[in-house]
N, C-alpha and C. Protein backbone atom coordinates (compact mmCIF):
# COMPACT_ATOMS: atom_id res chain seq x y z
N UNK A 1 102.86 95.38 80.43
CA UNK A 1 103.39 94.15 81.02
C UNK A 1 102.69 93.88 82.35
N UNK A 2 102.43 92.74 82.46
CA UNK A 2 101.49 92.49 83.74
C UNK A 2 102.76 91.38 84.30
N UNK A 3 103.06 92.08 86.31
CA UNK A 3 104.19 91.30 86.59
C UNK A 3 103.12 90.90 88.26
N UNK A 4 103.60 89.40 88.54
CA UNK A 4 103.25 89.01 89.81
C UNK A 4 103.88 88.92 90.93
N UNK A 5 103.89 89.28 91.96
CA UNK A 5 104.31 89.67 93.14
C UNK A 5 104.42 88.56 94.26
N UNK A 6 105.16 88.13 94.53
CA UNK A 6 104.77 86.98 95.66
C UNK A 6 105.18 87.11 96.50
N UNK A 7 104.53 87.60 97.80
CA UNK A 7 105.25 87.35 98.69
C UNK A 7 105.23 89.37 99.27
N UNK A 8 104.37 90.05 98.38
CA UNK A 8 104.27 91.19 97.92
C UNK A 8 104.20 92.31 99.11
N UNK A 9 103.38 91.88 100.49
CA UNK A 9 103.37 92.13 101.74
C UNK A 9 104.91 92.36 102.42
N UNK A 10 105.60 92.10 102.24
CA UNK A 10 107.20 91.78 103.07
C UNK A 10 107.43 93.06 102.88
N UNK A 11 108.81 92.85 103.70
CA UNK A 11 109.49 94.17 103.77
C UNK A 11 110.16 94.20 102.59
N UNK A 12 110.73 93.83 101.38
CA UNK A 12 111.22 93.67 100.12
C UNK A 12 110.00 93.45 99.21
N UNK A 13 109.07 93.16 99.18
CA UNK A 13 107.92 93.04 98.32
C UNK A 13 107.62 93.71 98.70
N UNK A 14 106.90 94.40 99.13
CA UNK A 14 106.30 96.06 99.33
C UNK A 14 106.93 97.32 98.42
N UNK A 15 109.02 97.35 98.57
CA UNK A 15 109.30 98.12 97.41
C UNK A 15 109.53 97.51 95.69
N UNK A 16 109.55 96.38 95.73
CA UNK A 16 109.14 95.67 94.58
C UNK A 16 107.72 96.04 94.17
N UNK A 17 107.02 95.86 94.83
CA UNK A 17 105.68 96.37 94.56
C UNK A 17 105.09 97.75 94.33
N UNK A 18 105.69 98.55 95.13
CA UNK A 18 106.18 100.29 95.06
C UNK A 18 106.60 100.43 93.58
N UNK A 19 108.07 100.09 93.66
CA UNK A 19 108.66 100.34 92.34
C UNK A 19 108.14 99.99 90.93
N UNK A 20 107.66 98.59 90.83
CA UNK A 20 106.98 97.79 89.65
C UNK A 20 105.50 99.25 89.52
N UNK A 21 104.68 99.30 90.60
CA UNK A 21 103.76 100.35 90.56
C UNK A 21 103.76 101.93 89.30
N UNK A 22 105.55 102.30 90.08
CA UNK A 22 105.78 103.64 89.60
C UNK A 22 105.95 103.25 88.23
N UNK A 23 106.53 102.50 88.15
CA UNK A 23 107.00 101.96 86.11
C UNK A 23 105.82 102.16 85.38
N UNK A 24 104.30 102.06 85.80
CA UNK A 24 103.34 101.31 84.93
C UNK A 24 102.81 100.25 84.81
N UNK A 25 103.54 99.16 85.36
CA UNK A 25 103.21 97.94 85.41
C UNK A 25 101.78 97.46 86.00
N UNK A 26 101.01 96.28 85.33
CA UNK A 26 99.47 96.05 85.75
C UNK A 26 100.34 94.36 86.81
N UNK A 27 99.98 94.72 87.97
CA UNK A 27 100.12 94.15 89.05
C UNK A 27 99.23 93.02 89.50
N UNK A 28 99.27 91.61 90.16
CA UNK A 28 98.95 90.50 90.28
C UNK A 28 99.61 90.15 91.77
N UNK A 29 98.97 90.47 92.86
CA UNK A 29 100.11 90.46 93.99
C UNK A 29 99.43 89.91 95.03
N UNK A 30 100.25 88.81 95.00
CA UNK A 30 100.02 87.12 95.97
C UNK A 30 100.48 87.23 97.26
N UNK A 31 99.30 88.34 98.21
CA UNK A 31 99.96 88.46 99.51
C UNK A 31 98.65 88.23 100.64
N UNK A 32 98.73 88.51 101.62
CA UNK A 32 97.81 88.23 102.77
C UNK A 32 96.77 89.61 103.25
N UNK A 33 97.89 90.72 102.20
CA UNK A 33 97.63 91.96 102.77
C UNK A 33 96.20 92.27 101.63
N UNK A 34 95.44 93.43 102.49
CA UNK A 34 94.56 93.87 101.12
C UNK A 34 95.19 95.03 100.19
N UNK A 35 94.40 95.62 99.09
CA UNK A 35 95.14 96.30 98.31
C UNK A 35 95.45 97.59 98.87
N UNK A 36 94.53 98.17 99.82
CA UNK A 36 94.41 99.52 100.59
C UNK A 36 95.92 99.52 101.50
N UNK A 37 96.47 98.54 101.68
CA UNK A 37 97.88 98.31 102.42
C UNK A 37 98.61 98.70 101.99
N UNK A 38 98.52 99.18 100.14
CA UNK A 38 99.78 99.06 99.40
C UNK A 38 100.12 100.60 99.40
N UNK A 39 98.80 101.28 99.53
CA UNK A 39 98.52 102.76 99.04
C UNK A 39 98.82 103.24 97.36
N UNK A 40 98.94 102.30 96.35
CA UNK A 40 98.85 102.52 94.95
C UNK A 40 98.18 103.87 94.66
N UNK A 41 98.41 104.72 94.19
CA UNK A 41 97.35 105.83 92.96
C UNK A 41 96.42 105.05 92.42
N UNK A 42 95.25 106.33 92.49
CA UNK A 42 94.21 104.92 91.48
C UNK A 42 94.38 104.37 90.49
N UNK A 43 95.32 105.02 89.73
CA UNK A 43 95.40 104.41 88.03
C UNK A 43 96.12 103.18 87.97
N UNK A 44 96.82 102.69 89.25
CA UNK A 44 97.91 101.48 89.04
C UNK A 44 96.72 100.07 89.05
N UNK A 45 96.74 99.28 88.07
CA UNK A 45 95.78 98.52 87.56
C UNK A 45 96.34 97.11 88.67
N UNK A 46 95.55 96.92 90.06
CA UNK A 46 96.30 96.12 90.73
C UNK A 46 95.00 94.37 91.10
N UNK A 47 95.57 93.28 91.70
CA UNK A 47 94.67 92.42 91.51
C UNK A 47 95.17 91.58 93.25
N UNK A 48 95.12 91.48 94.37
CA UNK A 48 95.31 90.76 95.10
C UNK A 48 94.73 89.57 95.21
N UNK A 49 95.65 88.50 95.80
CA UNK A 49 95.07 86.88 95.94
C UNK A 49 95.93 86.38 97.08
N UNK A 50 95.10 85.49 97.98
CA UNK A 50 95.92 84.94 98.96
C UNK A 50 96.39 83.35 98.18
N UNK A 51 97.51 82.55 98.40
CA UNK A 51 97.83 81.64 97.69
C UNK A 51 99.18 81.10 98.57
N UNK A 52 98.67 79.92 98.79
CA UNK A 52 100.30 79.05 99.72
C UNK A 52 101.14 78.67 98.41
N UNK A 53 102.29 78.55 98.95
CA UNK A 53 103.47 78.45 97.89
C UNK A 53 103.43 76.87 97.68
N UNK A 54 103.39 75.82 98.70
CA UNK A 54 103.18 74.68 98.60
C UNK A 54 102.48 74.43 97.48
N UNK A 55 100.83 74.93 97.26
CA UNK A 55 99.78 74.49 96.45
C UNK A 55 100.15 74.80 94.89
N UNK A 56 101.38 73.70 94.46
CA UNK A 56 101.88 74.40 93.11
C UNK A 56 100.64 74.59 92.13
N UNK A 57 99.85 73.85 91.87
CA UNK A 57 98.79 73.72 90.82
C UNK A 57 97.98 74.62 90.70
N UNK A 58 97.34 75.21 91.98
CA UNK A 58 97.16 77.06 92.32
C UNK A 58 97.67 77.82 92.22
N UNK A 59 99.02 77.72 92.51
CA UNK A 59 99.90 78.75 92.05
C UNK A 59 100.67 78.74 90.45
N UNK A 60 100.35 77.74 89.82
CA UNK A 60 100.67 77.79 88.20
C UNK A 60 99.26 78.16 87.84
N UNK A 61 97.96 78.66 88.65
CA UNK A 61 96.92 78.90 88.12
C UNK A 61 97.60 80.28 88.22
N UNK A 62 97.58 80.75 89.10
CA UNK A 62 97.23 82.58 90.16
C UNK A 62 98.54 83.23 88.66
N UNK A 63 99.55 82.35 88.14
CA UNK A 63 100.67 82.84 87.72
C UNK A 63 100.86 83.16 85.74
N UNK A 64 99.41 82.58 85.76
CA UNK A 64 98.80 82.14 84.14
C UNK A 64 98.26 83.97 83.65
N UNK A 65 99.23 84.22 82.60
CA UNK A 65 98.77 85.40 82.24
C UNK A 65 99.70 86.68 82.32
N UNK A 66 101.04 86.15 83.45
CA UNK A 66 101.80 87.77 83.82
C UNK A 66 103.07 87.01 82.92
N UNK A 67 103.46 88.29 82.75
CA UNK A 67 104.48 88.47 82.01
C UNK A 67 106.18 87.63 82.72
N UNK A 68 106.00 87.98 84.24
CA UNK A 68 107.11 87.44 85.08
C UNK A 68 106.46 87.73 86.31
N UNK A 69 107.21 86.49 87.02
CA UNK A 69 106.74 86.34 88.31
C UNK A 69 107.57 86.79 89.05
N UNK A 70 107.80 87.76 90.02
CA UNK A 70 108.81 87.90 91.16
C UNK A 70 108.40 86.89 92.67
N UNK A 71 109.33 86.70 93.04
CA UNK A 71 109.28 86.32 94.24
C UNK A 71 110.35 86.46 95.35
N UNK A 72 109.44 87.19 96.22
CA UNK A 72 110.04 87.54 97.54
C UNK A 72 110.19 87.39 98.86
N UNK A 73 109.67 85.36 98.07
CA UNK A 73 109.31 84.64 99.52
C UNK A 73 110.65 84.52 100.62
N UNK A 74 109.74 84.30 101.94
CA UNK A 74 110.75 84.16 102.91
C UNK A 74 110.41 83.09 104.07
N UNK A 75 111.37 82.07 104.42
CA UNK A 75 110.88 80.82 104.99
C UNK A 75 111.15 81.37 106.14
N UNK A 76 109.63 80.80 107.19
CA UNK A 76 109.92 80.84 108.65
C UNK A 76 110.89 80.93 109.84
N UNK A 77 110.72 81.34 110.62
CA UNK A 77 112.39 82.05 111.17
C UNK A 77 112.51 80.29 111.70
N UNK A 78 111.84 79.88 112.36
CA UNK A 78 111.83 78.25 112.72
C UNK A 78 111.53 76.99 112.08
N UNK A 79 112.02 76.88 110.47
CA UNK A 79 111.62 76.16 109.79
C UNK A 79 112.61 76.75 107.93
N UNK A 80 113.55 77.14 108.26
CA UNK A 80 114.42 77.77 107.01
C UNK A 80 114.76 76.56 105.95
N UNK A 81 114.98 75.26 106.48
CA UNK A 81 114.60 74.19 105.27
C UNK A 81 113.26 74.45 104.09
N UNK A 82 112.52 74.77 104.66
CA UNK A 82 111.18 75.11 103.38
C UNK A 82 111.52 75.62 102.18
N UNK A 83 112.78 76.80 102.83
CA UNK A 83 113.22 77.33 101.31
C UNK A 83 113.24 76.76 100.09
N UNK A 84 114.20 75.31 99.92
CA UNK A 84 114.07 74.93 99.33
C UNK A 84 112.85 74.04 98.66
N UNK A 85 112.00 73.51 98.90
CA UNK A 85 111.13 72.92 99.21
C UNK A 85 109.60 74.15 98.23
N UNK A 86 109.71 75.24 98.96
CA UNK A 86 109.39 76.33 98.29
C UNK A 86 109.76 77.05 96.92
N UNK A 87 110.99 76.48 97.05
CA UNK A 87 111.55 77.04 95.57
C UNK A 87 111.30 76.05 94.60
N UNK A 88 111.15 74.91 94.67
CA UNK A 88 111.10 73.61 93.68
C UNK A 88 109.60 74.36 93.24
N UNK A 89 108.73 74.04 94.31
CA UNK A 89 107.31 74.64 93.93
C UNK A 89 106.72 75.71 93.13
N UNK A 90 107.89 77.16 93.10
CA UNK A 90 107.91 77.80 92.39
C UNK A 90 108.36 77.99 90.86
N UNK A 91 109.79 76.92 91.08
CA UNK A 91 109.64 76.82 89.64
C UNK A 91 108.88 75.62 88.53
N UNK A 92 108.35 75.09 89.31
CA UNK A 92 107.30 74.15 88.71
C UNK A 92 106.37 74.97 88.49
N UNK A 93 105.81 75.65 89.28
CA UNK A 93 104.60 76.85 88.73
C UNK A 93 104.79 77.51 87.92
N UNK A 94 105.81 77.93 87.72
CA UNK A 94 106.56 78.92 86.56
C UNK A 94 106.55 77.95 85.27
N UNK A 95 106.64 76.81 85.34
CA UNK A 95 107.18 75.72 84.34
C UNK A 95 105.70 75.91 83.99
N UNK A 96 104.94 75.45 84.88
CA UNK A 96 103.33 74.88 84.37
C UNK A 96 102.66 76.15 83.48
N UNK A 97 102.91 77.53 84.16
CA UNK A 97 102.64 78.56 83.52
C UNK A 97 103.20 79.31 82.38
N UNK A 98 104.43 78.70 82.22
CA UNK A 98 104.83 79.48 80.98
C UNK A 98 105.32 80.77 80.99
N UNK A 99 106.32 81.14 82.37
CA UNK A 99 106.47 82.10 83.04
C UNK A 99 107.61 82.41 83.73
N UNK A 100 108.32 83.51 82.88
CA UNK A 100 109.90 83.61 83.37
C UNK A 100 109.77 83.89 85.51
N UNK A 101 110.71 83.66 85.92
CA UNK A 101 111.13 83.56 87.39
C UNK A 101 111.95 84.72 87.57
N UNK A 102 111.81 85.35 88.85
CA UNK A 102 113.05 86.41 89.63
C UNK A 102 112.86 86.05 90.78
N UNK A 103 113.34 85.30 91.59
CA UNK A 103 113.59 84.66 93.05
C UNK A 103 114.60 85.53 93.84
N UNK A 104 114.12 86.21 94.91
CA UNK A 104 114.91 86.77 96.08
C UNK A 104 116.01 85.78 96.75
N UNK A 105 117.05 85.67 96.64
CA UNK A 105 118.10 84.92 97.17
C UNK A 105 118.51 85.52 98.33
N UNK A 106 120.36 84.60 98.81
CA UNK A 106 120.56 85.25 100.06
C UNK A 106 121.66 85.33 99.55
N UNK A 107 122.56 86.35 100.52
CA UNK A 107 124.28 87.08 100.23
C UNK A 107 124.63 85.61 100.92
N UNK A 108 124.45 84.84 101.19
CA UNK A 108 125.57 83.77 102.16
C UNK A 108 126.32 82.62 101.01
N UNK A 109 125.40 82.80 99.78
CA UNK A 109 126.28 81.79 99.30
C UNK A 109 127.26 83.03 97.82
N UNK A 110 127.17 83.97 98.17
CA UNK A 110 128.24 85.11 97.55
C UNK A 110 129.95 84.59 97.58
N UNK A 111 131.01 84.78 96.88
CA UNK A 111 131.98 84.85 97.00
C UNK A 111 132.67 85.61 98.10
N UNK A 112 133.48 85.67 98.96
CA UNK A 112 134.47 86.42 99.60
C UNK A 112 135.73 86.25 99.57
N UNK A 113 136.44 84.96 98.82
CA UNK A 113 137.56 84.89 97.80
C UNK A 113 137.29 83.14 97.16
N UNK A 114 138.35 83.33 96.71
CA UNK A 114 138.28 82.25 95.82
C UNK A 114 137.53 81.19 96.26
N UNK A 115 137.44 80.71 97.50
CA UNK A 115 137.07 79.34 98.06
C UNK A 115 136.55 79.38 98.99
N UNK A 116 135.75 80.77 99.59
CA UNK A 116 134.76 80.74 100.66
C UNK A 116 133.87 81.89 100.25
N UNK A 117 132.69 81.50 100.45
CA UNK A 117 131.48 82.02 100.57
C UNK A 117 131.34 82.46 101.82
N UNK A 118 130.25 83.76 101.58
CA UNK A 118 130.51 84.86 102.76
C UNK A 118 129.78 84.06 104.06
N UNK A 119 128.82 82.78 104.07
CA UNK A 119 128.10 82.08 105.24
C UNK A 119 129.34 81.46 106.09
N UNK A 120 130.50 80.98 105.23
CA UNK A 120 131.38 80.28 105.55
C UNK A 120 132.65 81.16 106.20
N UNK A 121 132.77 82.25 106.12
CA UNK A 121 133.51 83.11 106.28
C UNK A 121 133.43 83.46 108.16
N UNK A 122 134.65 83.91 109.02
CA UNK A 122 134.77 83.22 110.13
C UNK A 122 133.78 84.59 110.81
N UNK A 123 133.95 85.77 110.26
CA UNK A 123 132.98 87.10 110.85
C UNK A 123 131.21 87.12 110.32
N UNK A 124 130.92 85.83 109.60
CA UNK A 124 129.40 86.08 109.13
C UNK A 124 129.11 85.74 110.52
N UNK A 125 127.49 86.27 110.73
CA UNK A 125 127.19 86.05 112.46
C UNK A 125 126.14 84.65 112.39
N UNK A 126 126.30 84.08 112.88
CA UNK A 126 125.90 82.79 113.76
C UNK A 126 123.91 82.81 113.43
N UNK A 127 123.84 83.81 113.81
CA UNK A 127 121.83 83.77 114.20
C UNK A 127 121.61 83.70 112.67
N UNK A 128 122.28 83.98 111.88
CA UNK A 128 121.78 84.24 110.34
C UNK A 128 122.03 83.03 109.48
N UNK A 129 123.06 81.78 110.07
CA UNK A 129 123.61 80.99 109.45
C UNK A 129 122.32 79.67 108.70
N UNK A 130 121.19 80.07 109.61
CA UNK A 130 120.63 78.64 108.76
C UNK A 130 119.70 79.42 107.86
N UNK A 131 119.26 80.88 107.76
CA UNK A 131 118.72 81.21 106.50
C UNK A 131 119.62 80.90 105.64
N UNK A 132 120.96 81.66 105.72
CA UNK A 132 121.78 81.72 104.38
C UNK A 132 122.19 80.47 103.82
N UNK A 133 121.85 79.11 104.90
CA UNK A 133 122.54 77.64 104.13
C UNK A 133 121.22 77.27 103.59
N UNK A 134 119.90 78.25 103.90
CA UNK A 134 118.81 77.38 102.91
C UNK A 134 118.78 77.95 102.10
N UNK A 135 119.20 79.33 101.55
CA UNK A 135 119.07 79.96 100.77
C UNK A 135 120.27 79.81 99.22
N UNK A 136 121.43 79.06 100.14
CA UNK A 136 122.00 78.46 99.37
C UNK A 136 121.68 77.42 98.58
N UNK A 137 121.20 76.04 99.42
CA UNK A 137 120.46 74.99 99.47
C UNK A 137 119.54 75.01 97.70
N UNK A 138 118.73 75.92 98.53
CA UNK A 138 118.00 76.45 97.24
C UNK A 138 118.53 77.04 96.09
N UNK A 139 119.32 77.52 96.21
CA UNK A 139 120.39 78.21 94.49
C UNK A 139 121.00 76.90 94.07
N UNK A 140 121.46 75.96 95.00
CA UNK A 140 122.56 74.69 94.46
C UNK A 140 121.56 73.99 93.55
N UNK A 141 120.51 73.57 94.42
CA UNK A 141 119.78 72.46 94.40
C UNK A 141 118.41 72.65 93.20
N UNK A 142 118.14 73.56 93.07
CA UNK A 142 116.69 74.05 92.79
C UNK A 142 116.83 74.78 91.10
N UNK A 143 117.45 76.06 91.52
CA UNK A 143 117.46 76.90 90.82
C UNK A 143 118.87 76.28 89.39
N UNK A 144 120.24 76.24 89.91
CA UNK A 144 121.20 76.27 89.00
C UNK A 144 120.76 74.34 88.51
N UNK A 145 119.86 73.96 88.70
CA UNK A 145 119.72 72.60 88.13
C UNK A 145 118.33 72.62 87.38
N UNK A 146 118.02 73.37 87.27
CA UNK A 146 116.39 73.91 86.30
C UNK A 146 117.21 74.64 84.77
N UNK A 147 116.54 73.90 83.76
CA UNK A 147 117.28 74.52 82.57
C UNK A 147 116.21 74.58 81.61
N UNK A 148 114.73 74.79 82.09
CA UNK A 148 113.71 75.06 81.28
C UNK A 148 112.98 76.16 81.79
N UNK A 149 112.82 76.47 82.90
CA UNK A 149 112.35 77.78 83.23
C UNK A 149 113.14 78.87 83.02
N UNK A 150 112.81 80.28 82.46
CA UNK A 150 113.67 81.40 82.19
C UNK A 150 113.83 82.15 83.77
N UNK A 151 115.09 81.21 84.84
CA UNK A 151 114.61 81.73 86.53
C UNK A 151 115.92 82.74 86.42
N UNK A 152 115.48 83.88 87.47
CA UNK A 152 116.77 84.26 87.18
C UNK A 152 116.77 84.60 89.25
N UNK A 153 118.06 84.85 89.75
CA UNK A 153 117.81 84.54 91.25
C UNK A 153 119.18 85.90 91.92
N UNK A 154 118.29 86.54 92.90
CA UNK A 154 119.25 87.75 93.22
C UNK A 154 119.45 88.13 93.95
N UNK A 155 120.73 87.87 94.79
CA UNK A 155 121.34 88.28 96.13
C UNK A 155 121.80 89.32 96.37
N UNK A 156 120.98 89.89 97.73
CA UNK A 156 121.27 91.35 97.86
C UNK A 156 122.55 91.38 98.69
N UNK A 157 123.09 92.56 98.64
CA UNK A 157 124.46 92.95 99.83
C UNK A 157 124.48 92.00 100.66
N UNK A 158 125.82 92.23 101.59
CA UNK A 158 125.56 91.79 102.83
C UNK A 158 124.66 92.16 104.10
N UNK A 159 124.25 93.73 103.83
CA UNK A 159 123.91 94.27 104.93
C UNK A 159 122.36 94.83 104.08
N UNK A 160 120.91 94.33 103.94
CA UNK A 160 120.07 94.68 103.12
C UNK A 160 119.12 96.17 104.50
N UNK A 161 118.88 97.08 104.23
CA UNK A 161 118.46 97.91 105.23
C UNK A 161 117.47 98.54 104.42
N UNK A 162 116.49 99.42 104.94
CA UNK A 162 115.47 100.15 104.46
C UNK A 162 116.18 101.76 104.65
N UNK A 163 116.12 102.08 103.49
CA UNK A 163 116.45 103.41 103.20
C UNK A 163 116.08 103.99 102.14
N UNK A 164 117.17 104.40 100.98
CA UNK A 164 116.03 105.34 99.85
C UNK A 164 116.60 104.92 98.74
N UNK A 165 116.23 105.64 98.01
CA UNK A 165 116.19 105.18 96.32
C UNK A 165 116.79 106.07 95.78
N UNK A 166 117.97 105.24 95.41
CA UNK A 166 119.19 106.17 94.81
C UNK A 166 119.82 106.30 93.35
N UNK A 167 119.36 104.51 93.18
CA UNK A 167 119.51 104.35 91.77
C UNK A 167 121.29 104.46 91.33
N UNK A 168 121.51 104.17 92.09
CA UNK A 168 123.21 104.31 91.93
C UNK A 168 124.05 103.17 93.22
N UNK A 169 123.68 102.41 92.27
CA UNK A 169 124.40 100.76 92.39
C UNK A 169 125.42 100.11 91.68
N UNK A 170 125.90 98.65 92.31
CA UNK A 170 126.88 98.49 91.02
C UNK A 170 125.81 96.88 91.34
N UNK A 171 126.00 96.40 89.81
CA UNK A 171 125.89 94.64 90.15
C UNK A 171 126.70 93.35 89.91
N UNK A 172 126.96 92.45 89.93
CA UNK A 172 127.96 91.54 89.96
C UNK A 172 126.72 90.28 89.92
N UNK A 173 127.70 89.42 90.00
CA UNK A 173 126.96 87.79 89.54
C UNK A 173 127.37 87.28 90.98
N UNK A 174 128.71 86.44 90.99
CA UNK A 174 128.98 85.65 92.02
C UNK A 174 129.50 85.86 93.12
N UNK A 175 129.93 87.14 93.09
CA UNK A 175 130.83 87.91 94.11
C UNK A 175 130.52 88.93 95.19
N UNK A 176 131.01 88.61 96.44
CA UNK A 176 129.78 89.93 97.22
C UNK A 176 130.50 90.95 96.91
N UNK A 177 129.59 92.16 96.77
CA UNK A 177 129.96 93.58 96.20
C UNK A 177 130.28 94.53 97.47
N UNK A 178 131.21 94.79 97.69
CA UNK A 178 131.74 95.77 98.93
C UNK A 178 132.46 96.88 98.30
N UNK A 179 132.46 98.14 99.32
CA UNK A 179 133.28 99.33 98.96
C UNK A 179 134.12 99.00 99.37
N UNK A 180 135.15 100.68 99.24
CA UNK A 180 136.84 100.35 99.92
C UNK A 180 137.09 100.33 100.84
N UNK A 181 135.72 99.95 101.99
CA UNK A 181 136.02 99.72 103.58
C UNK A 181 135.42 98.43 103.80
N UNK A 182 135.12 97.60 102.71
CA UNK A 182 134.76 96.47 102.74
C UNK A 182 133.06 96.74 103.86
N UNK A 183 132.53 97.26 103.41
CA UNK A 183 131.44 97.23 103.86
C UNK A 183 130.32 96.42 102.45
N UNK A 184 129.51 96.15 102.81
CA UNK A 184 128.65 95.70 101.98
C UNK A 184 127.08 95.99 102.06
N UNK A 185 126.39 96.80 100.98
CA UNK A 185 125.03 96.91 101.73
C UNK A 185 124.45 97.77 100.07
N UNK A 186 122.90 97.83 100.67
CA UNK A 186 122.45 97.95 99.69
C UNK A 186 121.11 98.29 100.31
N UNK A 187 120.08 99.64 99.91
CA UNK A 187 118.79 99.58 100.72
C UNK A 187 117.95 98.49 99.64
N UNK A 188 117.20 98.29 100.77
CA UNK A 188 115.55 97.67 99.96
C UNK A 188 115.08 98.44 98.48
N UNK A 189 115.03 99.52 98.50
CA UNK A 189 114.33 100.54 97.62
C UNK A 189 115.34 100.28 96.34
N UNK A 190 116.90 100.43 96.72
CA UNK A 190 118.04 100.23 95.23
C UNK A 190 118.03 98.67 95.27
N UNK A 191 117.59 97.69 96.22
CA UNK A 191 117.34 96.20 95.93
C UNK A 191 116.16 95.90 94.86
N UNK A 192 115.25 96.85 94.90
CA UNK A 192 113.76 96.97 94.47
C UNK A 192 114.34 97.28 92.63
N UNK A 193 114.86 98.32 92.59
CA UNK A 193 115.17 98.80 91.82
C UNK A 193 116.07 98.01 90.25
N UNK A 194 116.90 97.55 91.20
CA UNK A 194 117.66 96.51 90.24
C UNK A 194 116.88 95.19 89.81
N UNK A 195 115.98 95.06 90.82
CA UNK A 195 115.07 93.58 90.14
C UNK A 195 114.01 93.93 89.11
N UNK A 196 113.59 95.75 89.55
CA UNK A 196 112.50 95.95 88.12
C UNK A 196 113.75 95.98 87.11
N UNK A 197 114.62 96.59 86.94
CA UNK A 197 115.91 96.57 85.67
C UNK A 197 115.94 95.29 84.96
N UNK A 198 116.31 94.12 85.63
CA UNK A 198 116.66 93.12 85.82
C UNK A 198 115.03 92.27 84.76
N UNK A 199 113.99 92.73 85.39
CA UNK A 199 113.23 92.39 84.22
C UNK A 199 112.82 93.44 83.23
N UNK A 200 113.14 94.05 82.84
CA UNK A 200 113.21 95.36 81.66
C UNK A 200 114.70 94.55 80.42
N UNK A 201 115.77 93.92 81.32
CA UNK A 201 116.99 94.55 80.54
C UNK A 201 116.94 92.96 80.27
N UNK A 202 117.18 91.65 80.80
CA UNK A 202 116.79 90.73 81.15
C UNK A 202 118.61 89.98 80.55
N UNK A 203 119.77 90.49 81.61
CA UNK A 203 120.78 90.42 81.78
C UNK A 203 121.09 89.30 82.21
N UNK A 204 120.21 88.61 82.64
CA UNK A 204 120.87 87.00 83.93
C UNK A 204 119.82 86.71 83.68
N UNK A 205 119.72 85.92 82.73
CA UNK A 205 118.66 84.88 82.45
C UNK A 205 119.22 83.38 82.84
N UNK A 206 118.49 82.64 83.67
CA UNK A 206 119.33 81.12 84.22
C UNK A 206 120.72 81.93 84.84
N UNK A 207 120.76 82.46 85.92
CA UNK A 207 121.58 83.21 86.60
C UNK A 207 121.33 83.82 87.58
N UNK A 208 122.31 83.70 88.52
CA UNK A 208 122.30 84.63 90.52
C UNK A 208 122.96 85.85 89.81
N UNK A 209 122.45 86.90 90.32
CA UNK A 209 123.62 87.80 90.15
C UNK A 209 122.49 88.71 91.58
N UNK A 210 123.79 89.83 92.11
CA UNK A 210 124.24 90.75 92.90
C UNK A 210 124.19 92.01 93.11
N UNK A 211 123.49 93.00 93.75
CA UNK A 211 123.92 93.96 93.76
C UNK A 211 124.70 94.47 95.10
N UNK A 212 124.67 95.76 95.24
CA UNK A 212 125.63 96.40 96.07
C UNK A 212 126.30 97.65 96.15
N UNK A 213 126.14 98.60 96.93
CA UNK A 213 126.60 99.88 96.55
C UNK A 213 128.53 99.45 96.24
């Protein structure tokens, strides 16, 4: 299976890229970085390309050939409207290519009961509020109104941190996933983990879903 990486440089594309690596997977990874960045084994069959997300017609080129595209784009800390804007682009590339979708989402438009989402909720913090309303933006607008691309879109915890690979998660669709201290979190590496699953098992097809210790 040959899977593409977008966005592959980040702090979440890097263990997407890690993880997809360890599986076997022949790699296509749309980042800024060179391949010597990634530190792969030699045998991992890898292909780097630089490519703006805007330039859909390039990017339904760069996307012609892989099996599924991940993406782990992330809009400017001063400019979080793009999200959406970015996401239309992606799944038009996906459309043009013939090419199922896994889009990195945000926890803000998650459940925290019946009638508020965790952005809306009175303890989410303030500095984070206009990623999570574009990231919403983008699930309302983009993603749950596309019914020809196979996209599937996945919001990590509340609290996403770099730590290790545990492989012992739970996942959910609409709901943020917390323990019995109402904490919520999830490392990068078990975030990594559930999105290679996620295209192996292919559970949420046209669907957000969640993970979360």
């Amino acid at each position: 299976m040959k899977i593409t990486i977008l966005g592959a440089g980040g702090n979440i594309g890097q263990r997407i890229s890690k993880e997809a690596a360890a599986r076997g997977y022949e790699l296509s990874l749309i980042t800024s970085k060179p391949e010597s960045f990634f530190g792969f084994e030699s045998e991992v069959k890898v292909t780097t390309q630089k490519e703006d997300i805007f330039e859909t017609e390039a990017l339904a080129e760069a996307f012609k050939g892989s099996d599924v595209v991940i993406s782990s784009y992330a809009p400017p800390q001063d400019n979080n409207p793009l999200m959406t804007a970015a996401s239309a682009s992606l799944i038009e590339a996906a459309k043009k290519a013939d090419v199922r979708l896994i889009a990195v989402g945000g926890a803000g438009s998650l459940y925290v009961a019946e009638n508020t989402q965790l952005v809306d909720a009175p303890q989410f913090p303030e500095e984070y509020k206009a990623v999570a309303l574009a990231h919403k933006d983008a699930l309302e607008n983009v993603y749950y109104k596309e019914d020809q691309v196979n996209w599937t879109n996945i919001s990590p915890a509340a609290y996403i941190f770099e730590g290790e690979r545990t492989n012992n998660f739970r996942t959910g669709e609409n709901n943020l996933i917390a323990d019995a201290e109402g904490k919520s979190a999830i490392s990068m590496e078990d975030f990594a983990v559930a999105i290679l699953d996620e295209v192996e098992n292919k559970n949420f097809i046209k669907k957000r879903f969640t993970v979360g210790y």
